[in-house]
N, C-alpha and C. Protein backbone atom coordinates (compact mmCIF):
# COMPACT_ATOMS: atom_id res chain seq x y z
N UNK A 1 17.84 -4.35 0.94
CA UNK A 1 18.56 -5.59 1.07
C UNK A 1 17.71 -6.76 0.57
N UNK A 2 16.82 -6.57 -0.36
CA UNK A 2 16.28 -7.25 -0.70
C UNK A 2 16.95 -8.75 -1.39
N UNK A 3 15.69 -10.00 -1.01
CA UNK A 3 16.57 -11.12 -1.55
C UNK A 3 16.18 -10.95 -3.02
N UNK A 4 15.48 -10.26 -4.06
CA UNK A 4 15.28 -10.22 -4.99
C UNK A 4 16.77 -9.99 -6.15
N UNK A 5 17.19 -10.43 -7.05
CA UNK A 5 18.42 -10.00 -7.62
C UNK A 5 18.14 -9.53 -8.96
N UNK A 6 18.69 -7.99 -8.64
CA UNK A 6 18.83 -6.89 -9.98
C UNK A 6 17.59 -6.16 -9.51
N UNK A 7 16.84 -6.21 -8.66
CA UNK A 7 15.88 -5.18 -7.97
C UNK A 7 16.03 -4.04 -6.91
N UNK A 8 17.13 -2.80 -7.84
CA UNK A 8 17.77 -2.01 -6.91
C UNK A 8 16.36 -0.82 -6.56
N UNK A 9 15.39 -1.03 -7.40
CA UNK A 9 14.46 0.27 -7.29
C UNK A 9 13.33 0.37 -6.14
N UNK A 10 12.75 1.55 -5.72
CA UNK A 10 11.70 1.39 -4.45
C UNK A 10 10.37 2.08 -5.68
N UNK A 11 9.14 1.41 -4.47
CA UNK A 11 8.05 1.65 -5.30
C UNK A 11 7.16 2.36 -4.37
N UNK A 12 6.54 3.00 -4.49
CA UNK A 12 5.69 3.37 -4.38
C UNK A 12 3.83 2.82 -4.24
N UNK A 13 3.68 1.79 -3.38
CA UNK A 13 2.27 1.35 -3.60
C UNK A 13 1.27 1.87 -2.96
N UNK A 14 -0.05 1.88 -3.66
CA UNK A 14 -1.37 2.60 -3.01
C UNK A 14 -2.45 1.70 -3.20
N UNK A 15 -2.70 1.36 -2.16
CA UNK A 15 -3.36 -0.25 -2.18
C UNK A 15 -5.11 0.59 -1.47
N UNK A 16 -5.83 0.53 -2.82
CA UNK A 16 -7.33 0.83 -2.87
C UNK A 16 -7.91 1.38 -1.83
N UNK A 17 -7.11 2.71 -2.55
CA UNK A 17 -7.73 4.23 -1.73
C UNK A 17 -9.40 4.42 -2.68
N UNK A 18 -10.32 3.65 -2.59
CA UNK A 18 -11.18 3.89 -3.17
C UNK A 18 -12.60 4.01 -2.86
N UNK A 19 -13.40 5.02 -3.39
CA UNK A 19 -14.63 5.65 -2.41
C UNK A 19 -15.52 4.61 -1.93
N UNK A 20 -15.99 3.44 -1.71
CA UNK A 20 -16.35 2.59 -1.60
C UNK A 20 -15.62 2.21 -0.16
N UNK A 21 -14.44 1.72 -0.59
CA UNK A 21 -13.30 1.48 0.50
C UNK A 21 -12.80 2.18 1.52
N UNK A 22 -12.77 3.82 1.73
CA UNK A 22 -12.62 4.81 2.65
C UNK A 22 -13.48 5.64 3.04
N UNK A 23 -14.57 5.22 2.60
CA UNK A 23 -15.76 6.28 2.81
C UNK A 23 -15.86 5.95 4.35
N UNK A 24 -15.62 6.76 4.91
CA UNK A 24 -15.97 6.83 6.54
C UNK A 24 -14.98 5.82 7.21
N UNK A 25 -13.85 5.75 6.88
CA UNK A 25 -12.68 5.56 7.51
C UNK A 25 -11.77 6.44 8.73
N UNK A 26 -11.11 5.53 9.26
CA UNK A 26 -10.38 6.54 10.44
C UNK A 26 -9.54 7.27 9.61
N UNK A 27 -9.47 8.87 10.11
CA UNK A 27 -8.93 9.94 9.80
C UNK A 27 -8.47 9.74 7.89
N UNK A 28 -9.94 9.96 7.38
CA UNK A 28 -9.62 9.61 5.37
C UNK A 28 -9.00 10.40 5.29
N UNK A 29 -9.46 11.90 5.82
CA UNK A 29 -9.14 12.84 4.81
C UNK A 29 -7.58 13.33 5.20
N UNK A 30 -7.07 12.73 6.52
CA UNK A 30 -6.10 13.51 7.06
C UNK A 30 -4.86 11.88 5.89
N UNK A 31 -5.08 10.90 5.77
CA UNK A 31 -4.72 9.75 5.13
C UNK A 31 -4.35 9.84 3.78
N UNK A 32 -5.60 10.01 2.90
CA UNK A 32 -5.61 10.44 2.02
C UNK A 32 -4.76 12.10 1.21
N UNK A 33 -4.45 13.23 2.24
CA UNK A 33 -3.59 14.01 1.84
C UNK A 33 -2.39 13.39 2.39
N UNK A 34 -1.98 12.55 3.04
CA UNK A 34 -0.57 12.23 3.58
C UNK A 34 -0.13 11.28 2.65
N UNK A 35 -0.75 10.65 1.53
CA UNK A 35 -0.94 9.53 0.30
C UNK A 35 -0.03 11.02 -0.92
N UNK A 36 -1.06 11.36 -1.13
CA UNK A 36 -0.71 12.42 -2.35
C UNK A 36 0.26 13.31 -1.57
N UNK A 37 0.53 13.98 -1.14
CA UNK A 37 2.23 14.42 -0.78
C UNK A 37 3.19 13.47 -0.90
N UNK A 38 3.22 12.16 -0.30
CA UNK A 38 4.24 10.71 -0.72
C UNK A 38 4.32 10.82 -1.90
N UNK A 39 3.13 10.88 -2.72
CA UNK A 39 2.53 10.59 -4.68
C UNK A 39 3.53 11.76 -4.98
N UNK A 40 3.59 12.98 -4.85
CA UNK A 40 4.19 13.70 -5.20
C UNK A 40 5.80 14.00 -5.20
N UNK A 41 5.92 13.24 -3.81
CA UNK A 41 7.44 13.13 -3.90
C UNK A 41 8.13 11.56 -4.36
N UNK A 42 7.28 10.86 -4.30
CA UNK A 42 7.55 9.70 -5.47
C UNK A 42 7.74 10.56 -7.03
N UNK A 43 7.07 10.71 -7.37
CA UNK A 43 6.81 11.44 -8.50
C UNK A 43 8.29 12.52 -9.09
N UNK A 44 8.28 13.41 -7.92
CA UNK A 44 9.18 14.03 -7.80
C UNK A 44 10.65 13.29 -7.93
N UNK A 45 10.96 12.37 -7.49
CA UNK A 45 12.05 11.70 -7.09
C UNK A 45 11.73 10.46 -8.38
N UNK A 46 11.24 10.34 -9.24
CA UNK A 46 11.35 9.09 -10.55
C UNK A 46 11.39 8.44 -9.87
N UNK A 47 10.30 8.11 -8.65
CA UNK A 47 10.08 6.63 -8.53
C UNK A 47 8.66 5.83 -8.87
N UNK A 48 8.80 4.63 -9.09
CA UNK A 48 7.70 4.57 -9.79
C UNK A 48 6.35 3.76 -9.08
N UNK A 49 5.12 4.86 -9.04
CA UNK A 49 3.62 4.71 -8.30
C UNK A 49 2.64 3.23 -8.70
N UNK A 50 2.62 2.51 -8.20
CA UNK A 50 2.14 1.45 -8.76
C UNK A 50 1.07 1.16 -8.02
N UNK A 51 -0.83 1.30 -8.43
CA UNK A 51 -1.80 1.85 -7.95
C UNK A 51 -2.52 0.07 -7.96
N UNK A 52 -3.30 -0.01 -6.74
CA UNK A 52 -4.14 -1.10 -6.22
C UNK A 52 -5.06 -0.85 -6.49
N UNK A 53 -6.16 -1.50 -7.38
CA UNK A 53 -7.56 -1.42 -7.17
C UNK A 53 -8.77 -2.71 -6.89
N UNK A 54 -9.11 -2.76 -5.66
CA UNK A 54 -10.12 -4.03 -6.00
C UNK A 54 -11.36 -4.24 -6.20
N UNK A 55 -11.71 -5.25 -6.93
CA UNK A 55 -12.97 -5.72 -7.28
C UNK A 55 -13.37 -6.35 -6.41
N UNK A 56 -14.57 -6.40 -6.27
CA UNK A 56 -15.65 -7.67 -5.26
C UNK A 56 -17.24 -7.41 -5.88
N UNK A 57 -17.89 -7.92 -5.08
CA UNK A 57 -19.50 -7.77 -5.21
C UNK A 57 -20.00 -6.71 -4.71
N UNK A 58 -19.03 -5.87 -3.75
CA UNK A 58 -19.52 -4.38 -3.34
C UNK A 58 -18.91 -3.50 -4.13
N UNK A 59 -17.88 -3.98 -4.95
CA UNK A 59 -16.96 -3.20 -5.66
C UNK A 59 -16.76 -3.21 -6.85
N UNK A 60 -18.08 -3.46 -7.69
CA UNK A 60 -17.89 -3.41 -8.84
C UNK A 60 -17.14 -2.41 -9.96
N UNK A 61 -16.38 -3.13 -10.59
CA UNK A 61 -15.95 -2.32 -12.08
C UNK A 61 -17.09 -1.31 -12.62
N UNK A 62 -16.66 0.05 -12.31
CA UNK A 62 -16.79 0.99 -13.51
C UNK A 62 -17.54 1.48 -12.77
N UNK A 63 -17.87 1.38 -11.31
CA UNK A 63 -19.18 2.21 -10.51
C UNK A 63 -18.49 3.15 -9.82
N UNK A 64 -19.46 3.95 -9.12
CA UNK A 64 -18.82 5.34 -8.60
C UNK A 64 -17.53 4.47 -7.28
N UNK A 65 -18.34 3.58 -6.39
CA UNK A 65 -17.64 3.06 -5.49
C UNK A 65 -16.20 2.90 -5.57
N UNK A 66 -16.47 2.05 -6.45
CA UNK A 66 -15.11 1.47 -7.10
C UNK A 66 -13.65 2.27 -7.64
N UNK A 67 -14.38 3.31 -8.01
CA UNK A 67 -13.09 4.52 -8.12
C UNK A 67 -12.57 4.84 -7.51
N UNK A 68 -11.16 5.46 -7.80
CA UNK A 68 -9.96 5.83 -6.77
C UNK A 68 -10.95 7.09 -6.16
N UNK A 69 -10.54 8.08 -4.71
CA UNK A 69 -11.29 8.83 -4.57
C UNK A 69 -10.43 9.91 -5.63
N UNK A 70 -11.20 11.07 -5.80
CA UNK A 70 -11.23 12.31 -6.29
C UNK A 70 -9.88 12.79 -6.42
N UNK A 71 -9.02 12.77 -4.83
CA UNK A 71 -7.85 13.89 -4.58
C UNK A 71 -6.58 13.16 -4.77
N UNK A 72 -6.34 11.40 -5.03
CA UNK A 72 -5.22 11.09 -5.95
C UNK A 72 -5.93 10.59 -7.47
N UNK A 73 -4.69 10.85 -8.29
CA UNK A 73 -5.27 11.10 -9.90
C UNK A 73 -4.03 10.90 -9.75
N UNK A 74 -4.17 8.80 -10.71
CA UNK A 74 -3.30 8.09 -11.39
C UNK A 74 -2.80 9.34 -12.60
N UNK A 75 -1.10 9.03 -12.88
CA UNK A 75 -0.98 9.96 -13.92
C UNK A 75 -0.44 8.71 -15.20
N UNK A 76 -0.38 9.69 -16.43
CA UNK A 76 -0.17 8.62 -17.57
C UNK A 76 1.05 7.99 -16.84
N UNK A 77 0.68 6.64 -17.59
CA UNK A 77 2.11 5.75 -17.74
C UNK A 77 2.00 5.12 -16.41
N UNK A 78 1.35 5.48 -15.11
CA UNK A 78 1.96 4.72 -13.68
C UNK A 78 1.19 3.62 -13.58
N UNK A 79 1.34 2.31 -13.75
CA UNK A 79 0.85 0.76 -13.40
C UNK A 79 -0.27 0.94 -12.84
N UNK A 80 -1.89 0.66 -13.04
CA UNK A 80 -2.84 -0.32 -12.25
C UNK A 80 -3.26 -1.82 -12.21
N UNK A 81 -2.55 -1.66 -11.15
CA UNK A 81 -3.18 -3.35 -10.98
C UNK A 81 -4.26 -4.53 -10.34
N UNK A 82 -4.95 -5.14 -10.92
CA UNK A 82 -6.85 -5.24 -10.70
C UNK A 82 -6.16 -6.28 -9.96
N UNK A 83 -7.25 -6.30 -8.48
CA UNK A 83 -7.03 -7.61 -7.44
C UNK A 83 -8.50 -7.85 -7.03
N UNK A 84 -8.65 -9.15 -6.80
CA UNK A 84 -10.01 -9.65 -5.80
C UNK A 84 -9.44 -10.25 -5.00
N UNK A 85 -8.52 -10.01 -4.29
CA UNK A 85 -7.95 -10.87 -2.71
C UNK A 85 -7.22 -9.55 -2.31
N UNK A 86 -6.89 -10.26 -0.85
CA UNK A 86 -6.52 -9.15 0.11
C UNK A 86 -5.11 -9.01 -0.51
N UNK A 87 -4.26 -9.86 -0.57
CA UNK A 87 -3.16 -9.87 -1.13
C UNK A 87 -2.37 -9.57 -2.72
N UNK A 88 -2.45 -8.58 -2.86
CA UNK A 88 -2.36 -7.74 -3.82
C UNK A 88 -1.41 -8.03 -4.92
N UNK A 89 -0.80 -9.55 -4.24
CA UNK A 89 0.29 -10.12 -5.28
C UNK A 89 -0.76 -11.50 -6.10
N UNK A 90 -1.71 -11.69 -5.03
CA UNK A 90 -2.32 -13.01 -5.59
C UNK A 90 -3.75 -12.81 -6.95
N UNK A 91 -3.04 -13.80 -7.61
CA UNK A 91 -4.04 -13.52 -8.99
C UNK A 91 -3.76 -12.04 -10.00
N UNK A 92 -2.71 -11.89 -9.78
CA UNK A 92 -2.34 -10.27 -9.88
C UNK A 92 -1.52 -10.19 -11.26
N UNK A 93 -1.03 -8.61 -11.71
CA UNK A 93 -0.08 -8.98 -12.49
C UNK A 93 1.16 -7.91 -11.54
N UNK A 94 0.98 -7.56 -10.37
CA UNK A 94 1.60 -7.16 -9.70
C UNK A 94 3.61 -7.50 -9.43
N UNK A 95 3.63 -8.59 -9.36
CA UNK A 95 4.78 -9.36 -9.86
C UNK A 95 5.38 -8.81 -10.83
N UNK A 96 4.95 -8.78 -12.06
CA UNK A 96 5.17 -8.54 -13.50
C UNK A 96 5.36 -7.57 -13.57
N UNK A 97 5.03 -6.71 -13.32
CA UNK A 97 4.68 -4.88 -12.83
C UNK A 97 6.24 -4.57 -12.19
N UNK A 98 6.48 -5.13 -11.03
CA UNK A 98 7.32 -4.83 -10.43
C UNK A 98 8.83 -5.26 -10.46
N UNK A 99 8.73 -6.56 -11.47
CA UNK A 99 9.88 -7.41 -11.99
C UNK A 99 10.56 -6.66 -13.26
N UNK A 100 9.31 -5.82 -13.77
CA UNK A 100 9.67 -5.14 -15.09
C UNK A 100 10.16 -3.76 -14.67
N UNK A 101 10.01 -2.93 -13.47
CA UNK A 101 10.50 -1.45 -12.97
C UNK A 101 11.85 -2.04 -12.13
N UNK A 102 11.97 -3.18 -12.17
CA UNK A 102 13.16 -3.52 -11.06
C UNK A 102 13.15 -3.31 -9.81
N UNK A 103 12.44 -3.54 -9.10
CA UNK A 103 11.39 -3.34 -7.94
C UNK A 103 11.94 -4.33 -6.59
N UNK A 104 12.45 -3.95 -5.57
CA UNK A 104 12.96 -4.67 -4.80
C UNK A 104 12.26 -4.54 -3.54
N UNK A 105 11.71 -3.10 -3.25
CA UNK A 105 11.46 -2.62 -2.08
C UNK A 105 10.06 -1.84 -2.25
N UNK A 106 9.48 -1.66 -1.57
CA UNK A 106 7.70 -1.13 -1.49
C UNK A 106 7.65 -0.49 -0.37
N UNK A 107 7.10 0.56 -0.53
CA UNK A 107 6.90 1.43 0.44
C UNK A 107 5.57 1.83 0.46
N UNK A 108 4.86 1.47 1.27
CA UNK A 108 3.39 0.42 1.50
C UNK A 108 2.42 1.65 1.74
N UNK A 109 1.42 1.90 1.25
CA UNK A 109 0.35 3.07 1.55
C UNK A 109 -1.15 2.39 1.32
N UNK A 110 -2.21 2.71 2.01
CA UNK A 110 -3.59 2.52 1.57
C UNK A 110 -4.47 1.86 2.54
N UNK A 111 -5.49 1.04 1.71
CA UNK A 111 -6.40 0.38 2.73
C UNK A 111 -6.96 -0.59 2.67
N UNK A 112 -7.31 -1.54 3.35
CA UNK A 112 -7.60 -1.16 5.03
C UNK A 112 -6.91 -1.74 5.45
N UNK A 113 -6.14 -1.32 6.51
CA UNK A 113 -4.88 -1.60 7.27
C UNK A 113 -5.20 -2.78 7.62
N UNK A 114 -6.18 -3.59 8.12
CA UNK A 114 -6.07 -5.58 8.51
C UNK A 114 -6.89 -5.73 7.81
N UNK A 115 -6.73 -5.20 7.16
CA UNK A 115 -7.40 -6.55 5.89
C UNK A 115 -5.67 -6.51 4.36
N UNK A 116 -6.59 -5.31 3.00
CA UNK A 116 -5.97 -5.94 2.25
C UNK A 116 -3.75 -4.91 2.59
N UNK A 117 -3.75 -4.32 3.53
CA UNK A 117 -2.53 -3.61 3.73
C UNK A 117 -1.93 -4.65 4.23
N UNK A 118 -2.28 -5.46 5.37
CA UNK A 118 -1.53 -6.51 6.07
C UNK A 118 -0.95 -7.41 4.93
N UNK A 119 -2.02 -8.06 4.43
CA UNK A 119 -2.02 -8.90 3.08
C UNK A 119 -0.79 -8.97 2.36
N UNK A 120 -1.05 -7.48 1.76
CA UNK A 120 0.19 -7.11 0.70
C UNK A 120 1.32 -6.82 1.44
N UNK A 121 1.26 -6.88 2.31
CA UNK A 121 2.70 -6.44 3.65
C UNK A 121 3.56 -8.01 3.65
N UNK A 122 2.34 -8.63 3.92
CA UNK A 122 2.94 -10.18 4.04
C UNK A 122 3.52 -10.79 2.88
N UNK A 123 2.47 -11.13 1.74
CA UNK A 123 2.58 -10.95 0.48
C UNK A 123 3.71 -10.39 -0.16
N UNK A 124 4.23 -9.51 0.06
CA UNK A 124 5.45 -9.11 -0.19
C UNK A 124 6.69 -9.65 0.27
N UNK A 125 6.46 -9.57 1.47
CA UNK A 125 7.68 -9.77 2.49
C UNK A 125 7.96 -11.62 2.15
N UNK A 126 7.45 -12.13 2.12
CA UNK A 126 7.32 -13.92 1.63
C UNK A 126 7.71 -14.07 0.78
N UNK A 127 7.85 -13.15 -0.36
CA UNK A 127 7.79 -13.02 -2.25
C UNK A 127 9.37 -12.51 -2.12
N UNK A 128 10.32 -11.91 -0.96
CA UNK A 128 11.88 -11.62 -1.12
C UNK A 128 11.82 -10.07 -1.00
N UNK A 129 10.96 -9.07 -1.49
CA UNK A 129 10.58 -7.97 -1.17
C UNK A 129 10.90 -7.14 0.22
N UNK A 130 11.71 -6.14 -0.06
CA UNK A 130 11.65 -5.04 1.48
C UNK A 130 10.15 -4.24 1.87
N UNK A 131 9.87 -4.41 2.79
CA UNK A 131 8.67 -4.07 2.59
C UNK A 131 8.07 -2.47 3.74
N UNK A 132 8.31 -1.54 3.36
CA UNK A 132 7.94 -0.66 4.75
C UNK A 132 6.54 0.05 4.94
N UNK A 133 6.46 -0.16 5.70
CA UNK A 133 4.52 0.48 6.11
C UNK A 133 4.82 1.92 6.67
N UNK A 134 4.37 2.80 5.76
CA UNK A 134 3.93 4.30 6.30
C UNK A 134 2.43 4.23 7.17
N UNK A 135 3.47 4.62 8.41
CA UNK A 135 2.62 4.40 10.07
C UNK A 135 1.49 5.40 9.64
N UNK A 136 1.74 6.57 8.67
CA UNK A 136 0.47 7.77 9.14
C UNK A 136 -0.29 7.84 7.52
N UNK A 137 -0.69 6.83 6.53
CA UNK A 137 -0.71 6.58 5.49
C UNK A 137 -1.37 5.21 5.26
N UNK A 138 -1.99 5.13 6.00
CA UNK A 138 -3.11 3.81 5.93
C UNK A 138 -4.31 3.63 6.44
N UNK A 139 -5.51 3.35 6.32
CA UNK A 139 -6.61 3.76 7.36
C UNK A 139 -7.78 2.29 7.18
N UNK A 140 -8.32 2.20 8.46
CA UNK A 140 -9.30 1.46 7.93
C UNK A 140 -10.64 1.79 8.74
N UNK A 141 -11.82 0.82 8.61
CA UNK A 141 -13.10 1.10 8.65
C UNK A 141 -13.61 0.73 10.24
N UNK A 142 -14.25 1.26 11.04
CA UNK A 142 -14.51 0.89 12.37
C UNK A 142 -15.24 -0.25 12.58
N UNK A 143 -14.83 -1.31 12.94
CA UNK A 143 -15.40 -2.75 12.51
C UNK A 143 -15.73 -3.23 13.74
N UNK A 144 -15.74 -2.21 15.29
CA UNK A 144 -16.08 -2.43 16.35
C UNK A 144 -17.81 -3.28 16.61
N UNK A 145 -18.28 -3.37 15.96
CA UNK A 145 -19.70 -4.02 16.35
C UNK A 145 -19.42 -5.48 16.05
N UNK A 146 -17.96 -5.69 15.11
CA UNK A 146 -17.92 -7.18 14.60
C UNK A 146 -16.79 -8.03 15.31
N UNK A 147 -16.74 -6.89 16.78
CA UNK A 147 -15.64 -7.32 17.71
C UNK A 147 -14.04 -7.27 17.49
N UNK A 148 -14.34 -6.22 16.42
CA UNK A 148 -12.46 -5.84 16.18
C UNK A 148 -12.23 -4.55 17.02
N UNK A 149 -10.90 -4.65 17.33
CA UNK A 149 -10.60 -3.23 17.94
C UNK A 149 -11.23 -1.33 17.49
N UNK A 150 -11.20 -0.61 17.86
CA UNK A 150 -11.25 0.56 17.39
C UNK A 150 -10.27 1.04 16.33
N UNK A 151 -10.42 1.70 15.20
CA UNK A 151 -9.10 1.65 14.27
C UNK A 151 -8.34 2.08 14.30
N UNK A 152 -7.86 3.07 15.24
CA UNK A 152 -7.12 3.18 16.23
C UNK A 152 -5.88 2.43 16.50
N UNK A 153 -6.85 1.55 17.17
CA UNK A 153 -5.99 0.79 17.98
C UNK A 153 -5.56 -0.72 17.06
N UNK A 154 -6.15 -0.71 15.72
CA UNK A 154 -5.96 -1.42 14.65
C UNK A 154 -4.46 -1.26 13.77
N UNK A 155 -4.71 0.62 13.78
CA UNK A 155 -3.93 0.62 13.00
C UNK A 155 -2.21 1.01 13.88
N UNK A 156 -2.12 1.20 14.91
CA UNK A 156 -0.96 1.29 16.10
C UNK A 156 -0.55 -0.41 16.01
N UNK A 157 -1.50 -1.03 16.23
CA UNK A 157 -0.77 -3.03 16.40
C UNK A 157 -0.04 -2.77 15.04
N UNK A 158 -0.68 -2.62 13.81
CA UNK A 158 0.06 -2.74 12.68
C UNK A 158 1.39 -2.48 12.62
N UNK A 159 1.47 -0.95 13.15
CA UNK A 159 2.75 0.26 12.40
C UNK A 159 3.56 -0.73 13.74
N UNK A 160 3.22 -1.28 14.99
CA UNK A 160 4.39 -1.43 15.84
C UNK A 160 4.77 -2.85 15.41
N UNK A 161 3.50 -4.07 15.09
CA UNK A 161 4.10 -5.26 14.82
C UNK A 161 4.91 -5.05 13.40
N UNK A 162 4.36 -4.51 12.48
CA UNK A 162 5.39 -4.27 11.46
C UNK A 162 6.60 -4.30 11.51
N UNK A 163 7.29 -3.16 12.19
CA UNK A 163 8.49 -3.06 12.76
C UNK A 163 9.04 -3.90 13.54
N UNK A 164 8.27 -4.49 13.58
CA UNK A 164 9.32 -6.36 14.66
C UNK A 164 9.66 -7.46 13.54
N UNK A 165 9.14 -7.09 12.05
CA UNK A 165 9.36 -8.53 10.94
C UNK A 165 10.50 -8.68 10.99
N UNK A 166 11.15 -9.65 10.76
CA UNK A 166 12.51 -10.06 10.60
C UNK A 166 12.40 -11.31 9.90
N UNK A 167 13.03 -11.34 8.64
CA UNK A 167 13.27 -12.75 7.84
C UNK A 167 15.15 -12.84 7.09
N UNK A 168 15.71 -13.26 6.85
CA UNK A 168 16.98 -13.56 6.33
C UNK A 168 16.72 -12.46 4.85
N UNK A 169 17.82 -11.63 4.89
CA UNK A 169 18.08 -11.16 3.63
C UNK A 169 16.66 -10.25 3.21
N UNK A 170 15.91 -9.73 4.12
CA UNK A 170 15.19 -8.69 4.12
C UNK A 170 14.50 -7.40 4.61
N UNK A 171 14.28 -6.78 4.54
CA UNK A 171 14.07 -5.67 5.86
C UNK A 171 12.33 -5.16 5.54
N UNK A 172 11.86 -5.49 7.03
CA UNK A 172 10.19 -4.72 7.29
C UNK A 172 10.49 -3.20 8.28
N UNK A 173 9.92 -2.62 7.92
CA UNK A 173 9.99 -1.11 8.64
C UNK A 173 8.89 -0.38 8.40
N UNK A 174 8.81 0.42 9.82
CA UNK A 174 7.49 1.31 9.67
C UNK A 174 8.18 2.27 10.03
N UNK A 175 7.47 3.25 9.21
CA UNK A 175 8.12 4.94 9.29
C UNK A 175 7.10 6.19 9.10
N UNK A 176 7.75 6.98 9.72
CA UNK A 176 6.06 8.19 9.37
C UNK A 176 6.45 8.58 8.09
N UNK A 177 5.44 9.46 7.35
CA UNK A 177 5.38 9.53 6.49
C UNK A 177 7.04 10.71 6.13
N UNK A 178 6.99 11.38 6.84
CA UNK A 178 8.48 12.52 6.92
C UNK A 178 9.74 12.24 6.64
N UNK A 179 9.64 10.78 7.15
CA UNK A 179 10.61 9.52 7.16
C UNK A 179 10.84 8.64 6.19
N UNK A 180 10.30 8.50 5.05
CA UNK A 180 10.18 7.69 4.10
C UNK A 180 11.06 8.04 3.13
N UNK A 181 12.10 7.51 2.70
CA UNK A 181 13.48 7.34 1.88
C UNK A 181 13.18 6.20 1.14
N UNK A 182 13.19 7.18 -0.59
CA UNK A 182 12.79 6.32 -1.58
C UNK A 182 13.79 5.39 -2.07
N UNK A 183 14.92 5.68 -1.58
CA UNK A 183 15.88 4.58 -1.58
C UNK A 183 16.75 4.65 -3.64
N UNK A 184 17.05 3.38 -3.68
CA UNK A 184 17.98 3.50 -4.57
C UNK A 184 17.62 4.58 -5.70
N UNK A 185 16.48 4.82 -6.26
CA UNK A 185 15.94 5.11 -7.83
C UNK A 185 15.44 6.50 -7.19
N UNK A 186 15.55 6.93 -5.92
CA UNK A 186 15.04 8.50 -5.45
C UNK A 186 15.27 8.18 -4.01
């Protein structure tokens, strides 16, 4: 129900699953295969994967860090799009990306769930975008010494406040991964 007009298609996003970024994250590896089964049935279903990667000063271009990890492998033709903010629309060509596949709705995967997942959750949802967060498909880093919750309990506030967004002429939803209906284009 997106307020976007002529954007009947759902996307697929994977917001910087990258070794740098998940290395010693809550449950990577169980995250990371629940990512590539979605990838596959995106894939499966012609919808189209549109891949997050960010830069920073820990994250430099072209270093091992910085790479997607190992077990998803962008395929020809599917969109990357370079970000240095949490918000994956800002400074981006993400917009463009998604204005050009006809892109109404996002079906939200990656990391780190409060930082750049929230971001692009919001980011989206502000921009006219449907936006849904896969509850078992996001992970982030234990940031307990810097007085944040356990990630855990980081990533549960997310998947439940998610599911309370409400704005005119759009829909936020969190769903397990089993649950995820690619909607118009699959």
């Amino acid at each position: 129900m997106t307020t976007l007009q002529d954007r009947p298609n759902t996307a697929l996003l994977i917001i910087d699953v990258q070794n740098g970024v998940v290395d010693g994250s809550y449950r990577r590896d169980e995250v990371v295969a629940t990512i590539n089964r979605l990838l596959d049935r995106a894939r499966g279903a012609d919808v189209p994967v549109v891949w997050i990667q960010h830069s920073s000063d820990e994250l430099r271009p072209d270093t091992p860090v910085w790479q997607y990890v190992p077990e998803l492998v962008r395929a020809a033709g599917e969109p990357l799009v370079h970000k240095r903010y949490g918000d994956s629309f800002e400074d981006t060509t993400l917009e463009e990306v998604l204005a050009e596949l006809g892109v109404g709705r996002l079906v939200v995967t990656g990391a780190q769930t409060d930082a750049c997942v929230r971001s692009t959750l919001h980011g989206a949802f502000t921009r006219g975008y449907d936006a849904t967060l896969v509850a078992d498909a996001h992970t982030t880093e234990d940031l307990t010494a810097y007085g944040a919750p356990p990630p855990a309990a980081v990533i549960a506030h997310t998947n439940l406040y998610w599911s309370f967004q409400d704005a005119p002429g759009r829909t936020a939803a969190t769903v397990g991964s089993s649950d995820v209906r690619f909607g118009a284009n699959g």
